[in-house]
C-alpha atoms as a PDB file:
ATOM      1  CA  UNK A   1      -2.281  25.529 -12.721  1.00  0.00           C
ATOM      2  CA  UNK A   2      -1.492  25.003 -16.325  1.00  0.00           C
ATOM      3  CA  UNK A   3      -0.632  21.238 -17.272  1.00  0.00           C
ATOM      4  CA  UNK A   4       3.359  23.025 -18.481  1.00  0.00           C
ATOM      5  CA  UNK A   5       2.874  24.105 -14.681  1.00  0.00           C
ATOM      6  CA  UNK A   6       1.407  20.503 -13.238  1.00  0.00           C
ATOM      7  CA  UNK A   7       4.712  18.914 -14.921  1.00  0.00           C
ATOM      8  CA  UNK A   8       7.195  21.143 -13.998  1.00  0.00           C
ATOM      9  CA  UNK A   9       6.083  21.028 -10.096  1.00  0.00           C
ATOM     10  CA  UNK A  10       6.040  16.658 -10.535  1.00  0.00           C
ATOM     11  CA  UNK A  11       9.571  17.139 -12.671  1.00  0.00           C
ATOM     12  CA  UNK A  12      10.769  19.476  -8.948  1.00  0.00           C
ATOM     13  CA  UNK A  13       9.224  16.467  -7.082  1.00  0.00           C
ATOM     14  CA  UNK A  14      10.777  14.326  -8.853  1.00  0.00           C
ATOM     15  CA  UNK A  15      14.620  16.046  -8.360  1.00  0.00           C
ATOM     16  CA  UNK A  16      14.930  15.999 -12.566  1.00  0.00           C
ATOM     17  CA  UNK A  17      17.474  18.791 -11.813  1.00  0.00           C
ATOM     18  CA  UNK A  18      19.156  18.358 -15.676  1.00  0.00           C
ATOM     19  CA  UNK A  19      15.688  18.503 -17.404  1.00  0.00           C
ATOM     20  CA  UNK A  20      14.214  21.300 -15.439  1.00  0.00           C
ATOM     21  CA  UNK A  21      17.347  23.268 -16.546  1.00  0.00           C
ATOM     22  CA  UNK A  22      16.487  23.161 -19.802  1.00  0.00           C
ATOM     23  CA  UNK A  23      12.973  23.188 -19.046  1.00  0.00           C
ATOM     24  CA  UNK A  24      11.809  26.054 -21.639  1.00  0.00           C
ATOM     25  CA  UNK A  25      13.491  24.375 -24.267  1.00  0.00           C
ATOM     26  CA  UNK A  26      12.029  20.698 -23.972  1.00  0.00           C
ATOM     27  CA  UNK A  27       8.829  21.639 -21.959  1.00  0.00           C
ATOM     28  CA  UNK A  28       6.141  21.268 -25.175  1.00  0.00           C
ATOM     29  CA  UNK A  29       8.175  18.269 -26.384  1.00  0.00           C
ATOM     30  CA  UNK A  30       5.778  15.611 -26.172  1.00  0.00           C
ATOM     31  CA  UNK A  31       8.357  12.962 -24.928  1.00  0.00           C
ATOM     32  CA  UNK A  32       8.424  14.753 -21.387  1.00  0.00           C
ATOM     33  CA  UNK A  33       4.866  13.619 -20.084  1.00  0.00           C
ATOM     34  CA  UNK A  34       6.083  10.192 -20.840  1.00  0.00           C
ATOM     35  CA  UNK A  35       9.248  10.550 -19.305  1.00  0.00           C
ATOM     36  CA  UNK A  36       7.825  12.058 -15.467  1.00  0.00           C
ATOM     37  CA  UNK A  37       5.393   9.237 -15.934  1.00  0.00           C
ATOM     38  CA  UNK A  38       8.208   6.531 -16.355  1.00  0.00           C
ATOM     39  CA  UNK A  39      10.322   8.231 -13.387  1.00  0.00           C
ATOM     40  CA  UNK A  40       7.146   8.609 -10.759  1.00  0.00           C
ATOM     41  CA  UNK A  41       6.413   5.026 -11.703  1.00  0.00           C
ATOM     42  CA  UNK A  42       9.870   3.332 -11.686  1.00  0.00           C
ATOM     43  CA  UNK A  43      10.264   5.272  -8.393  1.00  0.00           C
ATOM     44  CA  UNK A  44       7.435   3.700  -6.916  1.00  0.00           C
ATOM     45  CA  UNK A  45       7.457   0.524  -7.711  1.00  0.00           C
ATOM     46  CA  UNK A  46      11.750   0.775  -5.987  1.00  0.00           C
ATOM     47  CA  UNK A  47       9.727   2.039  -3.394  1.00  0.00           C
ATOM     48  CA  UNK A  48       7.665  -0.930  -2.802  1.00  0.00           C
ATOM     49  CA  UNK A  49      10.122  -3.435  -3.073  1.00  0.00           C
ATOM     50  CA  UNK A  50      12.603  -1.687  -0.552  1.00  0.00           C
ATOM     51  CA  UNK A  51       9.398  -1.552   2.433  1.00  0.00           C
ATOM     52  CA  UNK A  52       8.674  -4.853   1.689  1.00  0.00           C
ATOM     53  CA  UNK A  53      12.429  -6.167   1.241  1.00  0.00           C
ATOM     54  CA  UNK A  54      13.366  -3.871   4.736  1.00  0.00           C
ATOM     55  CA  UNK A  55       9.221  -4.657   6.424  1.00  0.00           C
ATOM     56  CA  UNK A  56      10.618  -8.290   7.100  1.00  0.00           C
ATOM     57  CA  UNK A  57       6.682  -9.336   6.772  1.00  0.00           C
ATOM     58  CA  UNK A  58       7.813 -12.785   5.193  1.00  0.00           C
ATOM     59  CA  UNK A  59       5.614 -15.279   3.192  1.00  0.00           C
ATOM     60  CA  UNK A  60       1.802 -15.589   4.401  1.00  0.00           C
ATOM     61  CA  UNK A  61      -1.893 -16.307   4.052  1.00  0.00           C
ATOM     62  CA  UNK A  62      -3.469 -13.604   1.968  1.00  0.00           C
ATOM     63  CA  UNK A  63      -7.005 -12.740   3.728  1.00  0.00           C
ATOM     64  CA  UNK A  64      -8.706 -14.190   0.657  1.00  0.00           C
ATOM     65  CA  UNK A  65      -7.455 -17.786   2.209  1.00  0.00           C
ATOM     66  CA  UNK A  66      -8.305 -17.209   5.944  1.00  0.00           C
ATOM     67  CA  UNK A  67     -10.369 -19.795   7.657  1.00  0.00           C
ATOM     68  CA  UNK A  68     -13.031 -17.228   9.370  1.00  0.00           C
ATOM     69  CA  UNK A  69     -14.616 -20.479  10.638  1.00  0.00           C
ATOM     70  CA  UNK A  70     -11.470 -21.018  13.170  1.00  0.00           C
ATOM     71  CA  UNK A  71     -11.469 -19.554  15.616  1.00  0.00           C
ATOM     72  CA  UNK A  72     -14.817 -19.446  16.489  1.00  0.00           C
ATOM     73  CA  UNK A  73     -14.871 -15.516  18.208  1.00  0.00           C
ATOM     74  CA  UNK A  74     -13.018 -13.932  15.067  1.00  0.00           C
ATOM     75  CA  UNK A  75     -14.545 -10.770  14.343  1.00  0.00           C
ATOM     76  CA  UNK A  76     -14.218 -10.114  10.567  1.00  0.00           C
ATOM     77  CA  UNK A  77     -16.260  -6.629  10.851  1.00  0.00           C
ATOM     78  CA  UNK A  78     -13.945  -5.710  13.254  1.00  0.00           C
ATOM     79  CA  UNK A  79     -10.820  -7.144  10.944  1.00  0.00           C
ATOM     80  CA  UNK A  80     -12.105  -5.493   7.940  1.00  0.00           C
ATOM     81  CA  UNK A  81     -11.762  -2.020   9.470  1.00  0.00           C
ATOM     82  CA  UNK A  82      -8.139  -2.537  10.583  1.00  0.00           C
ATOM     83  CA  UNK A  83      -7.972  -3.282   6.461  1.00  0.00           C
ATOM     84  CA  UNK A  84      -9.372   0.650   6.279  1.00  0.00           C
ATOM     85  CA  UNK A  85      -6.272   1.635   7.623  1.00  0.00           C
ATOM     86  CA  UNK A  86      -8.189   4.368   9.732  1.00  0.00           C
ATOM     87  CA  UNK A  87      -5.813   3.673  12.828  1.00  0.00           C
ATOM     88  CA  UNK A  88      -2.698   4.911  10.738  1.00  0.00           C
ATOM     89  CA  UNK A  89      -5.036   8.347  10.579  1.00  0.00           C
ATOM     90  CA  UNK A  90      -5.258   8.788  14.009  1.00  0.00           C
ATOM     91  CA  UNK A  91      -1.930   6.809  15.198  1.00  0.00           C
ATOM     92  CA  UNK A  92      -3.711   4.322  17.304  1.00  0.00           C
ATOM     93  CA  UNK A  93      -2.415   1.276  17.883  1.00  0.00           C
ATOM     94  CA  UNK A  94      -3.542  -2.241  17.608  1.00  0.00           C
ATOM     95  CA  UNK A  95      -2.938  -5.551  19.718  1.00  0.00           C
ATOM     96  CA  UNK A  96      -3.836  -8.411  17.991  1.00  0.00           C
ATOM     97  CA  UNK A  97      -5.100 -10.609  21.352  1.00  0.00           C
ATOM     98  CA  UNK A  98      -5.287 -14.607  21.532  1.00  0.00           C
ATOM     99  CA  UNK A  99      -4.144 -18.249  21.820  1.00  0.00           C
ATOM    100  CA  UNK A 100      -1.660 -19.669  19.848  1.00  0.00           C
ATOM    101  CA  UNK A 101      -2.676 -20.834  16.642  1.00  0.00           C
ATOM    102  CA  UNK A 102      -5.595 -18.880  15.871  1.00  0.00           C
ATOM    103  CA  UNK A 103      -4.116 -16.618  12.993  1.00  0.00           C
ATOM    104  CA  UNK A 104      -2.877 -13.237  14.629  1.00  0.00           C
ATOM    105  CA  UNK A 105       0.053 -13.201  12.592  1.00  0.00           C
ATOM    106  CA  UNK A 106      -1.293 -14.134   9.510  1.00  0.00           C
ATOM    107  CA  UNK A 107      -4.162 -11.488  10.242  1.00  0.00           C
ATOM    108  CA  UNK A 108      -1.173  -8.741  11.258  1.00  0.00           C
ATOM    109  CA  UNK A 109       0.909  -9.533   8.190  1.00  0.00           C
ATOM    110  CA  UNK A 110      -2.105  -8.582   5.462  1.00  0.00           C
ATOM    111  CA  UNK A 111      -2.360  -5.739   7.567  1.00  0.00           C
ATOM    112  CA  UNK A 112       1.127  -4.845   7.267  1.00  0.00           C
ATOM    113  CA  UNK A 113       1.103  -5.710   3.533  1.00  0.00           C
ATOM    114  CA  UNK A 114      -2.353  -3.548   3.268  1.00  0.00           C
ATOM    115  CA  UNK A 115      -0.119  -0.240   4.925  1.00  0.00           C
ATOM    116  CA  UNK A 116       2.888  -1.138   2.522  1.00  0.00           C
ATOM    117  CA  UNK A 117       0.797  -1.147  -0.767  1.00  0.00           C
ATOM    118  CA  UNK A 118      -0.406   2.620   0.488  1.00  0.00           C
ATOM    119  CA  UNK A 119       2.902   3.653   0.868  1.00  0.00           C
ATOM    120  CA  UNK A 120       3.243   3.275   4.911  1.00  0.00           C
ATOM    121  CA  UNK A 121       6.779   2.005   5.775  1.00  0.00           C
ATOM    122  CA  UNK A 122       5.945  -1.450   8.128  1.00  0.00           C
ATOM    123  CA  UNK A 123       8.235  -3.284  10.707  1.00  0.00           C
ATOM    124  CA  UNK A 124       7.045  -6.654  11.000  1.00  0.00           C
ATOM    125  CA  UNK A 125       8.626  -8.097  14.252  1.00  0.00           C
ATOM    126  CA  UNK A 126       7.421 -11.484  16.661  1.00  0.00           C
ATOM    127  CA  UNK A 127       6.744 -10.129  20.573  1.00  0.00           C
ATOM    128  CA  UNK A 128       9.336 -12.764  21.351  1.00  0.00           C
ATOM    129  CA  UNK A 129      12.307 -10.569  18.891  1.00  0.00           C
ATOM    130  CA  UNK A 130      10.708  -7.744  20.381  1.00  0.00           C
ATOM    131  CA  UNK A 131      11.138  -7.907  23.983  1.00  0.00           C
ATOM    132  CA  UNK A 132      14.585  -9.638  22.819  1.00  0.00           C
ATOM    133  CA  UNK A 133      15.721  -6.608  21.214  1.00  0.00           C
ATOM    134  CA  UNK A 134      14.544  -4.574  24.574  1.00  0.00           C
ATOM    135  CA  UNK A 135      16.837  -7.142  26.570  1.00  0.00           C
ATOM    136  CA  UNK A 136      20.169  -5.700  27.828  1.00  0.00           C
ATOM    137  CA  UNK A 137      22.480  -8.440  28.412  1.00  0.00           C
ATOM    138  CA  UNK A 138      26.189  -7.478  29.935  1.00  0.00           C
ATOM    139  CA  UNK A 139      28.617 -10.259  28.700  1.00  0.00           C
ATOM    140  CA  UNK A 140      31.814  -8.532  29.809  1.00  0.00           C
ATOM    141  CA  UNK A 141      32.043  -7.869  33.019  1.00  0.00           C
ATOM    142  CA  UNK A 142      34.548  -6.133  35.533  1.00  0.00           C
ATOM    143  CA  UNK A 143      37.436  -8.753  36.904  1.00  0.00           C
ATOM    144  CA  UNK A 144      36.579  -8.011  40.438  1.00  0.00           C
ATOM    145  CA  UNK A 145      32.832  -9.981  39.066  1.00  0.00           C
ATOM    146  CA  UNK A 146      34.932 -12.772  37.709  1.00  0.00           C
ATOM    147  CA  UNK A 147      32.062 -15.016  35.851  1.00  0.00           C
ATOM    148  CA  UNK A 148      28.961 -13.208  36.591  1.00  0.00           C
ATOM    149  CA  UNK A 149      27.089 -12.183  33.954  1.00  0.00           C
ATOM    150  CA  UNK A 150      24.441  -9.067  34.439  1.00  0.00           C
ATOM    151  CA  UNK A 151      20.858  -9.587  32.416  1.00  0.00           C
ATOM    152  CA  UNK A 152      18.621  -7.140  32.251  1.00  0.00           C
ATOM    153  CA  UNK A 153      15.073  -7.712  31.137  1.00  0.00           C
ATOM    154  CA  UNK A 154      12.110  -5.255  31.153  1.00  0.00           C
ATOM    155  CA  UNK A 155      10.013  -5.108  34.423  1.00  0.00           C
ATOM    156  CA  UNK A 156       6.732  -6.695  33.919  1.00  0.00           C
ATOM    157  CA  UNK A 157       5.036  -2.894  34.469  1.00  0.00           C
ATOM    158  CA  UNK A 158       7.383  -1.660  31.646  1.00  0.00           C
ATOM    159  CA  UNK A 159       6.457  -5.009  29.633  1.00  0.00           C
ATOM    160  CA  UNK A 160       3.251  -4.283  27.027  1.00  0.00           C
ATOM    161  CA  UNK A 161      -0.603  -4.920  28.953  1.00  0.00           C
ATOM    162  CA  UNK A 162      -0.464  -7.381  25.790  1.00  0.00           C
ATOM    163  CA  UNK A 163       1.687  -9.530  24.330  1.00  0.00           C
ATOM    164  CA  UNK A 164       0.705 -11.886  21.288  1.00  0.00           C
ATOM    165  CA  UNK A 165       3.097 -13.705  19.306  1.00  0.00           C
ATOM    166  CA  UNK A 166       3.221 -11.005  16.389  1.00  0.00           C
ATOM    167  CA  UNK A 167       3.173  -7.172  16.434  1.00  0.00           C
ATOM    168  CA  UNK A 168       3.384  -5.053  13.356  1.00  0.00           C
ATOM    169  CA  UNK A 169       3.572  -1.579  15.392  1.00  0.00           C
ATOM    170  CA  UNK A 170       0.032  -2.317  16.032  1.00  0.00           C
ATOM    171  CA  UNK A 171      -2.471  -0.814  21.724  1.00  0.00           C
ATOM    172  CA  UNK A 172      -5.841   0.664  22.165  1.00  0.00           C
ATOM    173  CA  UNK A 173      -8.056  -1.245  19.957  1.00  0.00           C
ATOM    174  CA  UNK A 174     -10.424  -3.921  20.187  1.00  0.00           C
ATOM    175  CA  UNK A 175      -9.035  -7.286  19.527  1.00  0.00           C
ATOM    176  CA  UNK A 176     -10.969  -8.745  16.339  1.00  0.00           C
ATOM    177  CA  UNK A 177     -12.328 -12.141  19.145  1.00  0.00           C
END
């Protein structure tokens, strides 16, 4: 493929329906590089800053600043490849495992900021608004219940083996301690 033929295919990526129709009259101008360059970049960078507006990951601890001394049984190696991003590969998920305090949702935002920068779209969402937005509460009940209210809440078989006070859509791997 030619580079008249590289630009044209990014231009039909790109949906620049008006320029491709005039495509064998501007297609040696040397303004039309520039201009698919400008697009695919001002089209990414939107792109960014809608997954991370609509991610809801919040502010955080980059990784540079985490305390690897606390807690004690934090395994970085084991951290580091969840950073690989392998698990998106193979759709695996991960459960980030351990007492309060000790920096699973710090450690499961830079993961979820990691996925956004390689163009994943991320959900960032605490267990507790999780199983909330699972709950089915019934507010409006018949008259013949008069002031009963109905709540339904997931059975604890239905419930995740693990909860931890974050989840960014991440089962089936080793906790990093």
């Amino acid at each position: 493929m030619n580079s008249l033929d590289t630009l044209q295919a990014r231009a039909k990526a790109l949906q620049l329906n008006g320029l491709l129709a005039h495509w064998t009259q501007v297609a040696t101008e040397g303004w039309v590089n520039s201009l698919i360059d400008w697009e695919e970049q001002e089209r990414a960078r939107r792109s960014l800053e809608r997954r991370l507006r609509e991610a809801r990951i919040g502010r955080f601890k980059p990784i540079c600043d985490f305390d690897w001394n606390w807690p004690k049984r934090c395994d970085r190696a084991a951290f580091e490849a969840l950073m690989s991003l392998d698990f998106l590969k193979d759709a695996t998920n991960v459960v980030l495992v351990g007492p309060n305090g000790v920096g699973k949702s710090t450690l499961a935002r830079n993961v979820a900021y990691q996925a956004l920068i390689h163009g994943h779209t991320v959900l960032f969402t605490s267990a507790g608004q999780l199983l909330g937005d699972r709950a089915c509460i019934i507010t409006h009940a018949p008259a013949s219940w008069s002031s009963t209210r109905l709540a339904t809440y997931p059975t604890p078989t239905a419930m995740p083996t693990c909860c931890s006070n974050s989840s960014a859509g991440v089962t089936n791997t080793r906790a990093p301690w």
